[in-house]
N, C-alpha and C. Protein backbone atom coordinates (compact mmCIF):
# COMPACT_ATOMS: atom_id res chain seq x y z
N UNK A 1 -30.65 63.65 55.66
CA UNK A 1 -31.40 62.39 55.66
C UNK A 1 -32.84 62.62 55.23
N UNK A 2 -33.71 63.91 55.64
CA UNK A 2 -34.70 63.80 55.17
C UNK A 2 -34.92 64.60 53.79
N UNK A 3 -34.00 65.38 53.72
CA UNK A 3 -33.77 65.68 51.91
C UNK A 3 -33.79 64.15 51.05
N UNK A 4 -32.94 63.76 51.21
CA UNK A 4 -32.93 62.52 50.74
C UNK A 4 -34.16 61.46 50.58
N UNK A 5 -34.94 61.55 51.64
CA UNK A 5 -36.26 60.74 52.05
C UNK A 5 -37.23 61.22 50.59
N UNK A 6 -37.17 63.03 51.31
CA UNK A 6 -37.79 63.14 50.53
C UNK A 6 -37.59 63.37 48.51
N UNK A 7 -36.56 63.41 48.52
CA UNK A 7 -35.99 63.36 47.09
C UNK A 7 -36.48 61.51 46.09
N UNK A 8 -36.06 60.85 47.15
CA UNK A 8 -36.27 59.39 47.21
C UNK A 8 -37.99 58.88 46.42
N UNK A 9 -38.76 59.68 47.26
CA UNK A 9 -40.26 59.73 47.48
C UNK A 9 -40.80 59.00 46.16
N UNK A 10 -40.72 60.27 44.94
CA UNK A 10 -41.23 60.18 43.72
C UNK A 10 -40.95 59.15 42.69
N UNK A 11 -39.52 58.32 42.72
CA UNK A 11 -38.88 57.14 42.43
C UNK A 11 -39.72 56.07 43.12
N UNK A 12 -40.15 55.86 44.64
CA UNK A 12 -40.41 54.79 45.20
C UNK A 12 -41.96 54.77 44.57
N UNK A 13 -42.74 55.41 44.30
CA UNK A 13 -44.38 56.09 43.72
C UNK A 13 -44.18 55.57 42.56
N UNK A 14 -42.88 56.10 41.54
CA UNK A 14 -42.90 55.65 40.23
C UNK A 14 -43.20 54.14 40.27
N UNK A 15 -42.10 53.53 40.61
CA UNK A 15 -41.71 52.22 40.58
C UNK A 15 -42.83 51.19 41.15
N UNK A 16 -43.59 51.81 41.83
CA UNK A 16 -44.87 51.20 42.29
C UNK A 16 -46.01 51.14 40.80
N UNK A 17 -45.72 51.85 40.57
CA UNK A 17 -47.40 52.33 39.85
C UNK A 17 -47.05 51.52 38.26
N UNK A 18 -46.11 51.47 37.85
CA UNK A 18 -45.34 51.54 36.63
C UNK A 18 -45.73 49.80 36.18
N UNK A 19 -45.49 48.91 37.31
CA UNK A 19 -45.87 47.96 37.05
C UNK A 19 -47.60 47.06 36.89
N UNK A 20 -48.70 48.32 37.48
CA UNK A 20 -49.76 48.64 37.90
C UNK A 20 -50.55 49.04 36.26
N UNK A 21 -49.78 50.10 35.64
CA UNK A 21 -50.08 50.29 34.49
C UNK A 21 -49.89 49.21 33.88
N UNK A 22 -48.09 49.17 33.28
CA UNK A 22 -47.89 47.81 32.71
C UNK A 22 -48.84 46.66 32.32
N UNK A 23 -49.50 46.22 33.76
CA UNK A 23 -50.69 45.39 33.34
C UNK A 23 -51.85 45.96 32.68
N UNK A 24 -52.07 47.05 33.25
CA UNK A 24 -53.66 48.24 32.30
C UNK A 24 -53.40 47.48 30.34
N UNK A 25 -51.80 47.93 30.21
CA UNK A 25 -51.18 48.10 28.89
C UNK A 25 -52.08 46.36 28.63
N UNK A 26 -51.33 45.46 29.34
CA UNK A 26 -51.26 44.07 28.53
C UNK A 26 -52.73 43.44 28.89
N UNK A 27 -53.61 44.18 29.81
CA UNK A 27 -55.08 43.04 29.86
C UNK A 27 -55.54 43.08 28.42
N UNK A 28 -56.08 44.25 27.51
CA UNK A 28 -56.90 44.42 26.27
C UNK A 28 -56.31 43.79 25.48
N UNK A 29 -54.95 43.48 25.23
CA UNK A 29 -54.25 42.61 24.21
C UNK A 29 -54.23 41.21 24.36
N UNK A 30 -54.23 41.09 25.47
CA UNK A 30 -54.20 39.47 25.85
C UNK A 30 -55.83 39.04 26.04
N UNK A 31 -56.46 39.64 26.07
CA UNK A 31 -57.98 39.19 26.60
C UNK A 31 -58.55 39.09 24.72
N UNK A 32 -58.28 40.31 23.94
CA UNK A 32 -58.74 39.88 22.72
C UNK A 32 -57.82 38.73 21.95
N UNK A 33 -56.27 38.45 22.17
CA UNK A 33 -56.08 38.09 21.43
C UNK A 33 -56.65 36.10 21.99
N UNK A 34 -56.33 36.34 22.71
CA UNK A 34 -56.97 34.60 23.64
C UNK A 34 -58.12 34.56 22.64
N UNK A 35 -58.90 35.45 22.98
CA UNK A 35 -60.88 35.53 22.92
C UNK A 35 -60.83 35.14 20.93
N UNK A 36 -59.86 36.04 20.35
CA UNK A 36 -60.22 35.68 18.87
C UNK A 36 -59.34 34.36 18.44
N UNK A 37 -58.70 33.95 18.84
CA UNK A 37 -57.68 32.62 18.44
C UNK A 37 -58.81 31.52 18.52
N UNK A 38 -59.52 31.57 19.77
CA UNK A 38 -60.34 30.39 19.82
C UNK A 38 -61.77 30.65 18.99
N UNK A 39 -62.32 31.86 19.23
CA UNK A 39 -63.02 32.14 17.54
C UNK A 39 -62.91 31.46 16.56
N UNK A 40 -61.46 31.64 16.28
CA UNK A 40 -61.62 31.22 15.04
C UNK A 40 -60.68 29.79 14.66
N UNK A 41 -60.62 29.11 15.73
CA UNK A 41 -59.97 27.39 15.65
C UNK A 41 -61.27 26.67 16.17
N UNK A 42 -62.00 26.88 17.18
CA UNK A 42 -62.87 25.77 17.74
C UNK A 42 -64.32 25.52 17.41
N UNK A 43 -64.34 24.15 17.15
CA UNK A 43 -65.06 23.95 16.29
C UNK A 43 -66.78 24.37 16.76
N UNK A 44 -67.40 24.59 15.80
CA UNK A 44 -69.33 25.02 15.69
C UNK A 44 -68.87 26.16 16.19
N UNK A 45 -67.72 27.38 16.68
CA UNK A 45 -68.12 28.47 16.98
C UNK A 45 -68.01 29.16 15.62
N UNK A 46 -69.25 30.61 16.09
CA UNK A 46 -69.39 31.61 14.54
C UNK A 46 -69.47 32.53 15.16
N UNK A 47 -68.67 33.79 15.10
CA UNK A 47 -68.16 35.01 15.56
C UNK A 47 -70.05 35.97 15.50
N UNK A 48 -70.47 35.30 14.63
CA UNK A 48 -71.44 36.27 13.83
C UNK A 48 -72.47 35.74 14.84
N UNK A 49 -72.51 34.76 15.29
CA UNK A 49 -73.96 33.99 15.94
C UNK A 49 -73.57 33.98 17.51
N UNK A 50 -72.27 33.88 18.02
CA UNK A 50 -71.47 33.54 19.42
C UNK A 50 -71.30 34.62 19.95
N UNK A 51 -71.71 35.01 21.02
CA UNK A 51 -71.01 35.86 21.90
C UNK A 51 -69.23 35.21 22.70
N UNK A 52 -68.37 36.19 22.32
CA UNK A 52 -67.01 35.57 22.88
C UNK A 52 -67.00 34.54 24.30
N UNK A 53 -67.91 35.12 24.95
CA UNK A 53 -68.42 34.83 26.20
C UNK A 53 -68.39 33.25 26.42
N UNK A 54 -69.44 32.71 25.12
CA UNK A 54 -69.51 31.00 24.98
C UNK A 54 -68.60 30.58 24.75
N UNK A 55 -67.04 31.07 24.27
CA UNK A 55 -66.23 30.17 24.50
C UNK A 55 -65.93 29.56 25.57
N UNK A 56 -66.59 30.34 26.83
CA UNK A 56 -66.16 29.53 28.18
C UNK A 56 -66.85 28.06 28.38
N UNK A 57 -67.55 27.77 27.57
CA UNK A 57 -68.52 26.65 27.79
C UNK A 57 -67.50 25.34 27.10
N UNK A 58 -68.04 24.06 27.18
CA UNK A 58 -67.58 23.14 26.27
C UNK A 58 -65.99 22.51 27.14
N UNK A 59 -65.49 21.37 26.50
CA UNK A 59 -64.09 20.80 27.49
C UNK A 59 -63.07 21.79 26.99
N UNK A 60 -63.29 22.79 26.60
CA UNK A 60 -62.03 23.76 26.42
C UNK A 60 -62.20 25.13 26.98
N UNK A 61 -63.34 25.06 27.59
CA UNK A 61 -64.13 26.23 28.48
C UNK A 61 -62.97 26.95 29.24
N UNK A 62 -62.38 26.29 30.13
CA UNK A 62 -61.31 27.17 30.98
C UNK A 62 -60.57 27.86 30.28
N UNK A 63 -60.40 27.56 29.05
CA UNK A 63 -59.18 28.54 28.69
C UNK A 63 -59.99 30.23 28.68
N UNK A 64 -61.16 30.35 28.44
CA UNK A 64 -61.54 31.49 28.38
C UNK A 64 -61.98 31.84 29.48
N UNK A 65 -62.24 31.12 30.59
CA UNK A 65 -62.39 31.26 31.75
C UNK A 65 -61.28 32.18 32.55
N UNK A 66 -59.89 31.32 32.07
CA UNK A 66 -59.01 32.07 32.98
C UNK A 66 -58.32 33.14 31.59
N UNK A 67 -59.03 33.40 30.70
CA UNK A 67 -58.81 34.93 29.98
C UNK A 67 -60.00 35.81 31.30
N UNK A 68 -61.21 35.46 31.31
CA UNK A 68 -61.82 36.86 31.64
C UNK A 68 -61.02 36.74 33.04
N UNK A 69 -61.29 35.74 34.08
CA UNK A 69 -60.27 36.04 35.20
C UNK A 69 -58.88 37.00 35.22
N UNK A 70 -58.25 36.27 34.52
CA UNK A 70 -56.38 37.13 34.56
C UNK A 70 -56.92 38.40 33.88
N UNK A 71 -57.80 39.29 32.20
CA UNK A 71 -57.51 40.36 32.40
C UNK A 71 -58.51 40.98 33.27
N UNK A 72 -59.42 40.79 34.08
CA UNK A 72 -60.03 41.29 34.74
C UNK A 72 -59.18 41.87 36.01
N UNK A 73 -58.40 40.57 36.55
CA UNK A 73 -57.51 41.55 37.90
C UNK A 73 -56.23 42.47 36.66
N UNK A 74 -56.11 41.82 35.60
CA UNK A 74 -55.04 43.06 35.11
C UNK A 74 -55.65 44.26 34.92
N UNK A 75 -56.87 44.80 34.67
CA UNK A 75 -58.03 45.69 34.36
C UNK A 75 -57.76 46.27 35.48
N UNK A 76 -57.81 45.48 36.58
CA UNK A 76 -58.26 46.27 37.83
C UNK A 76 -56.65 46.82 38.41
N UNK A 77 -55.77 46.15 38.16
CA UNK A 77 -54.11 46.92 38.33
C UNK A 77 -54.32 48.09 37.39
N UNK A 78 -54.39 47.89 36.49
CA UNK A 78 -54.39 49.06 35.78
C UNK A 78 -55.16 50.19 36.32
N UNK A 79 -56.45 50.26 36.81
CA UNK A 79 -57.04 51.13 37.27
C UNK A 79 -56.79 52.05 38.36
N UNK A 80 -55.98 51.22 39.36
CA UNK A 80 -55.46 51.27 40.24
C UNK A 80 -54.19 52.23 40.22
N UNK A 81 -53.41 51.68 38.38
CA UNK A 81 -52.28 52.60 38.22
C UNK A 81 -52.81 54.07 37.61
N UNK A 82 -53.58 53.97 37.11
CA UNK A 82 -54.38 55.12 36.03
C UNK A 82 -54.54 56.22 38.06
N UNK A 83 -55.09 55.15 39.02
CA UNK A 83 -55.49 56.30 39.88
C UNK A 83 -54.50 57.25 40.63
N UNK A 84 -53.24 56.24 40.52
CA UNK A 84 -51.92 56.94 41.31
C UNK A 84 -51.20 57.83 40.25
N UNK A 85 -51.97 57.92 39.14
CA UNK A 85 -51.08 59.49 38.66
C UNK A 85 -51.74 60.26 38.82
N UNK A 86 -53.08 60.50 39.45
CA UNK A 86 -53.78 61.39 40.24
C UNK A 86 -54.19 62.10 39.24
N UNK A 87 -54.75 61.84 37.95
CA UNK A 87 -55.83 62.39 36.51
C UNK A 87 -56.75 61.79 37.29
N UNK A 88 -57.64 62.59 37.66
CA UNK A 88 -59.02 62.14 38.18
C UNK A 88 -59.12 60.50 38.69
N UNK A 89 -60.93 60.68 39.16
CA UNK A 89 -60.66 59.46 40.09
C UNK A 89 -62.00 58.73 39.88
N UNK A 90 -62.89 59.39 38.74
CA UNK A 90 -64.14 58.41 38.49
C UNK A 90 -63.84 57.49 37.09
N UNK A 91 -62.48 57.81 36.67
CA UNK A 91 -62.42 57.24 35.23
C UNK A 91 -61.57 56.05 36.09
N UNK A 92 -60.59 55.92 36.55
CA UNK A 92 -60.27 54.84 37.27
C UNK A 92 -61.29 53.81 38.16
N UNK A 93 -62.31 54.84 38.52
CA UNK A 93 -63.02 53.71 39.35
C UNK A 93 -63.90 53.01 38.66
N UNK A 94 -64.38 53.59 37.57
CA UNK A 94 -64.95 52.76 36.26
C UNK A 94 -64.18 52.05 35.67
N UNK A 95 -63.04 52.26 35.41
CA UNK A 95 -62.03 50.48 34.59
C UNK A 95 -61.93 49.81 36.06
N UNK A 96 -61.82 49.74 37.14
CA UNK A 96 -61.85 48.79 38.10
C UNK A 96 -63.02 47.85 38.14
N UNK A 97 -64.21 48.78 37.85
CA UNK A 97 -65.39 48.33 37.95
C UNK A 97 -65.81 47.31 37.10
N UNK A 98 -65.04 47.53 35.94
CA UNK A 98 -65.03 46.93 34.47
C UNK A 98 -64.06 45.98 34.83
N UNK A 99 -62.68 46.11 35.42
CA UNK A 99 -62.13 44.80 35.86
C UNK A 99 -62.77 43.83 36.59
N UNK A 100 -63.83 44.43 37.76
CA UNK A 100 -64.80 43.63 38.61
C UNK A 100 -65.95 42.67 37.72
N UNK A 101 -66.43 43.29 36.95
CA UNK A 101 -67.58 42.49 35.33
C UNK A 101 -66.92 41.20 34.92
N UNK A 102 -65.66 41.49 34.49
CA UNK A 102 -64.90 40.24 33.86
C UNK A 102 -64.84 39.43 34.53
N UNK A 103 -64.17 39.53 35.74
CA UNK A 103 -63.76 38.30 36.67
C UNK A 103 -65.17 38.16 36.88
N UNK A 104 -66.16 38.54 37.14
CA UNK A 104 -67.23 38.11 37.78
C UNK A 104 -67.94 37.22 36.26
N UNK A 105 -67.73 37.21 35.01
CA UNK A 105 -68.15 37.10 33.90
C UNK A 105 -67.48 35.46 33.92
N UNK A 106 -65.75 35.64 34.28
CA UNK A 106 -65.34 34.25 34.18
C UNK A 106 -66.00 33.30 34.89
N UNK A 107 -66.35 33.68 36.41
CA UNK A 107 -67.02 33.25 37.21
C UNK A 107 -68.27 32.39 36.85
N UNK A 108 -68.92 33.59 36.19
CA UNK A 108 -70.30 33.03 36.10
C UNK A 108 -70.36 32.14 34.47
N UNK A 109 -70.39 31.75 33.84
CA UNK A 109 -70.61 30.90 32.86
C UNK A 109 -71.76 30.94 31.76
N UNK A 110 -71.74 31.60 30.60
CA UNK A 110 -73.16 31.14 29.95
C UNK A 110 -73.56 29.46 29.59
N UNK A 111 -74.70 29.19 29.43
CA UNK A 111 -74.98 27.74 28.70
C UNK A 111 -74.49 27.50 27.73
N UNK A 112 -74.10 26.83 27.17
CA UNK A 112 -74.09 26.42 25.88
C UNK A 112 -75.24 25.95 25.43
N UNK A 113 -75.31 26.44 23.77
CA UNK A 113 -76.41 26.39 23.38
C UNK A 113 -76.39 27.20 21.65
N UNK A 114 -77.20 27.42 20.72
CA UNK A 114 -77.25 27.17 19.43
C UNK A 114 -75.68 26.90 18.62
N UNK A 115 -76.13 25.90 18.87
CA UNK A 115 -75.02 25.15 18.34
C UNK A 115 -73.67 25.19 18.71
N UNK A 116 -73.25 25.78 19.81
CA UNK A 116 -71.91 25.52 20.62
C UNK A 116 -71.83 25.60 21.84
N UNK A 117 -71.15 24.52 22.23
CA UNK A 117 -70.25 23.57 21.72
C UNK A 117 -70.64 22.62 20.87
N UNK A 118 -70.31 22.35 19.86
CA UNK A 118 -70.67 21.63 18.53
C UNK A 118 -71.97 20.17 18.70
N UNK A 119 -72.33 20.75 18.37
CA UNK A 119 -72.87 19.04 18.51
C UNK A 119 -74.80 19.81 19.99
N UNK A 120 -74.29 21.08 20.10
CA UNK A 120 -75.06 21.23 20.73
C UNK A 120 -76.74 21.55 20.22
N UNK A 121 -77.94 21.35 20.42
CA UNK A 121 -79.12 21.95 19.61
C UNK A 121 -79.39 23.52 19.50
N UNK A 122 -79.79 23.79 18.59
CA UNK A 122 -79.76 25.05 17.87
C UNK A 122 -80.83 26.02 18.87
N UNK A 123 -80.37 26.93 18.97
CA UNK A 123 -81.64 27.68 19.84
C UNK A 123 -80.83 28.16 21.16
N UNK A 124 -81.44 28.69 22.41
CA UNK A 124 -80.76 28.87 23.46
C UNK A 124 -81.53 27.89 24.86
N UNK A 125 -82.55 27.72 24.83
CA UNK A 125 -83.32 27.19 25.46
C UNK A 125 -83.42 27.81 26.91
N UNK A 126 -83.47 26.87 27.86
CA UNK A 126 -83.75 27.14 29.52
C UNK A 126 -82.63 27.74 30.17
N UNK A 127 -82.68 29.32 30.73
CA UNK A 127 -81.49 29.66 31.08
C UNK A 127 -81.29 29.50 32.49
N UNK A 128 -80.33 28.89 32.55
CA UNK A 128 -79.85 28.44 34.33
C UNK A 128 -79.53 30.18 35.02
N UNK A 129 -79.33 30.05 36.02
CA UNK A 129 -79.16 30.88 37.26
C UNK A 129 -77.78 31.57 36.74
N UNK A 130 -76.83 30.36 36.19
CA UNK A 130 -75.68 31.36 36.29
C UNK A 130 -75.29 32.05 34.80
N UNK A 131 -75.93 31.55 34.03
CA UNK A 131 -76.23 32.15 32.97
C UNK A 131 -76.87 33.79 33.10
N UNK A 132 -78.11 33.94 33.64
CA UNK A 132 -78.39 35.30 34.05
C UNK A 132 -77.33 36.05 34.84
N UNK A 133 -76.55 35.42 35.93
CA UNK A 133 -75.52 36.18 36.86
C UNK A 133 -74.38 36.44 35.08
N UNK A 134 -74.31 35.87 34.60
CA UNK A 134 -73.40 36.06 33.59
C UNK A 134 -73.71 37.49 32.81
N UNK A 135 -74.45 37.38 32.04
CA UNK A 135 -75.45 38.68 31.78
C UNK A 135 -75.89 39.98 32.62
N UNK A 136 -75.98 40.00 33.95
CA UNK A 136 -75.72 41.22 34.52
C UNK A 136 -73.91 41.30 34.85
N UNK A 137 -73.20 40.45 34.90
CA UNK A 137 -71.89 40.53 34.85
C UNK A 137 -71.10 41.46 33.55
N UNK A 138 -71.84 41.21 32.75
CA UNK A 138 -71.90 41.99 30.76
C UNK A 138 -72.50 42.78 30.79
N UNK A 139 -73.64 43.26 31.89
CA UNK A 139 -73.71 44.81 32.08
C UNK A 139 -73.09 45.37 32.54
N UNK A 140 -72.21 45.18 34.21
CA UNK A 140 -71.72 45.53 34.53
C UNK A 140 -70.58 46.05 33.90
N UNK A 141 -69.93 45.30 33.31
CA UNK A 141 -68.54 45.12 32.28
C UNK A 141 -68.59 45.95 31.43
N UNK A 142 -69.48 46.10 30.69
CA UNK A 142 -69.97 47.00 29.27
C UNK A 142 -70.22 48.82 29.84
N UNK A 143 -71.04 48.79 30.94
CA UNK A 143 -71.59 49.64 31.08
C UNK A 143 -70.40 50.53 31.95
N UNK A 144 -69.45 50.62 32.64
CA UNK A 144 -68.53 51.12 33.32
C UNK A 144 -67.34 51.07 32.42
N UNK A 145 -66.93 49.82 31.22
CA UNK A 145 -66.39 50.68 30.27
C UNK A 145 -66.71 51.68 29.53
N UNK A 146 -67.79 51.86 28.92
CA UNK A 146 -68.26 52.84 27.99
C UNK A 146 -68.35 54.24 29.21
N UNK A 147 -68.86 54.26 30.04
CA UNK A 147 -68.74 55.39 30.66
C UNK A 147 -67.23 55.74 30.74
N UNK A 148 -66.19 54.77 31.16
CA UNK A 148 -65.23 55.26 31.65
C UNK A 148 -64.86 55.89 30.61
N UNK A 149 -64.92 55.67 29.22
CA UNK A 149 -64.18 55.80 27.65
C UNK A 149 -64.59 57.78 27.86
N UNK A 150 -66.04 57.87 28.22
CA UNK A 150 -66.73 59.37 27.99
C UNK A 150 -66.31 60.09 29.35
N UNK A 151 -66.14 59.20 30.22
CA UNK A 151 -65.15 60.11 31.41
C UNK A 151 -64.08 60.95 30.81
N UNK A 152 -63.16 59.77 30.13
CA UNK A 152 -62.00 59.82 30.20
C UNK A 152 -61.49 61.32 29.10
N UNK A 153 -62.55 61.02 28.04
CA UNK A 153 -62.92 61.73 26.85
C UNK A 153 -62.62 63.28 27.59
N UNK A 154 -62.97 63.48 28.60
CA UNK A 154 -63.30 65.11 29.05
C UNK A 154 -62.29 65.65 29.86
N UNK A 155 -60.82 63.96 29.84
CA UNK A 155 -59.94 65.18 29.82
C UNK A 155 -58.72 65.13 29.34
N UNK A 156 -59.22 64.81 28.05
CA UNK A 156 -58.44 64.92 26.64
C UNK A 156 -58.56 65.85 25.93
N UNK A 157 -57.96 66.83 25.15
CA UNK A 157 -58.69 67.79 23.93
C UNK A 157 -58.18 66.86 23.06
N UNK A 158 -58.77 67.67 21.34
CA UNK A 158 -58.23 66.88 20.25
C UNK A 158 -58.61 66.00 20.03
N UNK A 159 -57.65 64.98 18.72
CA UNK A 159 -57.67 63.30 18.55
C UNK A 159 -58.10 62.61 19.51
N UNK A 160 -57.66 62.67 21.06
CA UNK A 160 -57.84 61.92 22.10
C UNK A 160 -58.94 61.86 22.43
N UNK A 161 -59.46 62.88 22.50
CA UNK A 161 -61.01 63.15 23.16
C UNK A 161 -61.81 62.34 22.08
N UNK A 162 -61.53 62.65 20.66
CA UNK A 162 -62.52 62.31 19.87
C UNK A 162 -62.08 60.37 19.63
N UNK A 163 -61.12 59.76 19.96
CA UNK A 163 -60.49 58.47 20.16
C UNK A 163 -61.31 57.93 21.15
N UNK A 164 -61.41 58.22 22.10
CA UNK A 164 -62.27 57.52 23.58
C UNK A 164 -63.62 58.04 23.30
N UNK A 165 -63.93 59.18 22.64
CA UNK A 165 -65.70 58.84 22.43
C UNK A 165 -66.53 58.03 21.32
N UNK A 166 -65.04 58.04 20.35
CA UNK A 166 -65.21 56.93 19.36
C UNK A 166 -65.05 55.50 20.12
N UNK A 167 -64.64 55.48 20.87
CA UNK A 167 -64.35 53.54 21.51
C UNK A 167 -65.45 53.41 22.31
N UNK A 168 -65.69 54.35 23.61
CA UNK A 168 -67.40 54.32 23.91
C UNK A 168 -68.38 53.63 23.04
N UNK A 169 -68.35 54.69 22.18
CA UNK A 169 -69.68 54.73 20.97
C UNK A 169 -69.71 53.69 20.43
N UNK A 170 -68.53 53.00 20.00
CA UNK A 170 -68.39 51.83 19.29
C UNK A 170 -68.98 50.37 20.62
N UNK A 171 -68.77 50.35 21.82
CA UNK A 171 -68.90 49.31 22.85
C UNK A 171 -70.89 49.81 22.47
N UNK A 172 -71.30 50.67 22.94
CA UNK A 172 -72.53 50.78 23.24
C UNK A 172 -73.51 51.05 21.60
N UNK A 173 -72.79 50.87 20.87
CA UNK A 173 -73.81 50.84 19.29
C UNK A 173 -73.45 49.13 19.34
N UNK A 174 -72.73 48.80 19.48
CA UNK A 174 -72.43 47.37 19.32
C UNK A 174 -73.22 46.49 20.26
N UNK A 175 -73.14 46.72 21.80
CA UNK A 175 -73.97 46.43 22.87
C UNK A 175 -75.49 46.41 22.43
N UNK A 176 -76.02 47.58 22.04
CA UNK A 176 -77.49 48.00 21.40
C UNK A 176 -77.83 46.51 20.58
N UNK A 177 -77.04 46.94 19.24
CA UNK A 177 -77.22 45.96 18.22
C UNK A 177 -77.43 44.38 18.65
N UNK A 178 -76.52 44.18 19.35
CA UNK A 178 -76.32 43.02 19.74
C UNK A 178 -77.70 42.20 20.52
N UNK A 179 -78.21 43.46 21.79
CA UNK A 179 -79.15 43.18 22.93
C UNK A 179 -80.87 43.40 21.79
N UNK A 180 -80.24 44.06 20.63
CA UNK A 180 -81.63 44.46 19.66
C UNK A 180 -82.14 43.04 18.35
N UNK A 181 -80.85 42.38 18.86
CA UNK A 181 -80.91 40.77 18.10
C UNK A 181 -80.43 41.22 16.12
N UNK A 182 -79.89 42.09 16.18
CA UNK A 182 -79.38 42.92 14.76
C UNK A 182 -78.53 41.66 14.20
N UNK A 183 -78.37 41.74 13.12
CA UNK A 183 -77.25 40.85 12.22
C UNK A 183 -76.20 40.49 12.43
N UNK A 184 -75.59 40.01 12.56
CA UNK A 184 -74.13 39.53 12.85
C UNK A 184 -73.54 40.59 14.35
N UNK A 185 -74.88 40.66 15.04
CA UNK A 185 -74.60 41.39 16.68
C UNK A 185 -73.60 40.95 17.12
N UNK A 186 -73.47 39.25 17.76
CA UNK A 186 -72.16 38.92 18.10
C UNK A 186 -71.14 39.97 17.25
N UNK A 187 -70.71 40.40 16.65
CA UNK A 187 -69.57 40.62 16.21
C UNK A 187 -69.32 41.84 16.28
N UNK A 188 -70.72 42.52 16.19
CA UNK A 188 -70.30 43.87 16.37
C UNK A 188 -70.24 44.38 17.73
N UNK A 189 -70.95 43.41 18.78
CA UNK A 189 -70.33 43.71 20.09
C UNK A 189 -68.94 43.02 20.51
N UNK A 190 -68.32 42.37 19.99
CA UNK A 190 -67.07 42.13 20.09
C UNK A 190 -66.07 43.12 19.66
N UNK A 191 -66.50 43.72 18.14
CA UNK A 191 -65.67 44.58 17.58
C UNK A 191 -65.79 45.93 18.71
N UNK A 192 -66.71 46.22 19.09
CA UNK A 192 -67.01 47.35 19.92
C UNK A 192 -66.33 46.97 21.07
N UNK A 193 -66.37 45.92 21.92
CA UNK A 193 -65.69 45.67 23.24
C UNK A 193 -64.36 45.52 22.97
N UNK A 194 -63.73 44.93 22.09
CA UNK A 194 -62.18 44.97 21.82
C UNK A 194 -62.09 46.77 21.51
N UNK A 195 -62.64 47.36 20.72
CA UNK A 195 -62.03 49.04 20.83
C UNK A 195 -62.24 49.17 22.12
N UNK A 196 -62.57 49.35 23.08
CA UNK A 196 -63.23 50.12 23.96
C UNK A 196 -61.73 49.48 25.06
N UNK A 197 -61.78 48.42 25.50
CA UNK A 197 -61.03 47.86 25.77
C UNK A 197 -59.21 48.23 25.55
N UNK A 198 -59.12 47.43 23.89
CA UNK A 198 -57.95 48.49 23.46
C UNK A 198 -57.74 49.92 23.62
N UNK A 199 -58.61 50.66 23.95
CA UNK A 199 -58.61 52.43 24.48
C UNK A 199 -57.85 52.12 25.79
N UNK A 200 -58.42 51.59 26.78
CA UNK A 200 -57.96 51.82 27.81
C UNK A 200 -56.64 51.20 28.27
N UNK A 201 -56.35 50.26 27.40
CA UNK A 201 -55.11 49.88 27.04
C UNK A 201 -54.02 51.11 27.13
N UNK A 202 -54.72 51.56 25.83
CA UNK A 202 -53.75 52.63 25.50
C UNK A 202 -53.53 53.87 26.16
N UNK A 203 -54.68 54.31 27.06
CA UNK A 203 -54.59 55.06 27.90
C UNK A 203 -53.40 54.98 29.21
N UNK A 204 -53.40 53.49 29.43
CA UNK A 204 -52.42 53.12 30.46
C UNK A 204 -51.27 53.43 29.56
N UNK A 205 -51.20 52.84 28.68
CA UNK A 205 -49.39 53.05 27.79
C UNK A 205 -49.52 54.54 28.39
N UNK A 206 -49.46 55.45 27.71
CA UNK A 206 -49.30 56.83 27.79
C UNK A 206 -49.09 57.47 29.43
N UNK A 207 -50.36 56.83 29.93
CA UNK A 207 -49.56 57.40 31.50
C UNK A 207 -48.30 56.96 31.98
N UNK A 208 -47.99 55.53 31.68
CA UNK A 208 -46.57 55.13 31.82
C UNK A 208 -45.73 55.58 31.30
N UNK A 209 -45.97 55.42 29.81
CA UNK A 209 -44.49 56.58 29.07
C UNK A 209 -44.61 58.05 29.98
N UNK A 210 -45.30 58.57 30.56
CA UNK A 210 -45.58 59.91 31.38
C UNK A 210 -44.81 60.25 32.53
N UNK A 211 -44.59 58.99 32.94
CA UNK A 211 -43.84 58.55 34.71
C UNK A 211 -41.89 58.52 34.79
């Protein structure tokens, strides 16, 4: 009986965690693909001028609302699964942390303002309270992915290693650009947060195919 218990053990662990990843796998796919559909259907938004973020604003606001919500707790399953295959334990607690940014991101709301939601005046003007909580929410978010990417980096050799310091690099040159008011910033911190994102995606695939 306790042969058995313990034979049992590693199946009942699998079967736990497996679905934990699973979500790691599907937050980065579903959070960009939501985030770029409405990019590029709703009207006065410009990828180049918008942070993804303002799609939450306007009468179609929730839908991006409950994107950063849902992958934020999927972010944080995932992290959760990344921690039960027992590969270290600061790269997991950084995508949790990064799951914690999002939901707190859906939460908080930017203004609307140069020019979206359509019809809105050009410029950004007077920033409300939850607008700023929004913005340290996008530090938070930004800043515990990119670390986690250079965590994760150190314990990979090879392609891998050089894959996650490329998705880092890409969130925080993009972040820079963006916070430095650079050219078409919106986009290159999007392009940078979707790699960085998609990394950790893919990091979950692989521990699952692993299990």
């Amino acid at each position: 009986m306790t042969a058995a218990t313990i034979a049992a053990a590693p199946v009942r662990v699998a079967s736990t965690t497996r679905p934990l990843l699973a979500a790691g796998v599907v937050a980065a796919p579903l959070w960009a693909t939501v985030s770029l559909a409405q990019a590029f259907t709703r009207d006065g938004f410009d990828l180049t001028r918008h942070p993804l973020s303002m799609l939450s604003t306007g009468s179609l606001g929730w839908l991006q609302i409950t994107n950063f919500l849902l992958a934020g707790a999927l972010t944080i399953a995932g992290a959760i699964g990344l921690r039960r295959t027992g590969r270290g334990t600061w790269a997991p607690r950084l995508v949790a942390l990064n799951g914690v940014g999002m939901i707190a991101a859906g939460v908080f709301t930017m203004d609307p303002g140069d020019g979206f939601p359509a019809g809105t005046p050009a410029g950004m003007g007077v920033l409300s309270w939850h607008s700023y909580a929004h913005f340290a929410s996008g530090t938070l978010a930004f800043g515990t992915l990119i670390a986690a990417c250079y965590v994760l980096a150190r314990g990979f050799r090879g392609a891998r290693a050089v894959a996650s310091v490329v998705a880092g690099t890409a969130l925080l040159a993009g972040d820079l650009w963006a916070t430095a008011g650079g050219r078409a910033g919106s986009l290159t911190l999007a392009i940078g947060a979707i790699t960085a994102l998609l990394w950790i995606s893919t990091v979950c695939g692989d521990r699952l195919r692993g299990l």
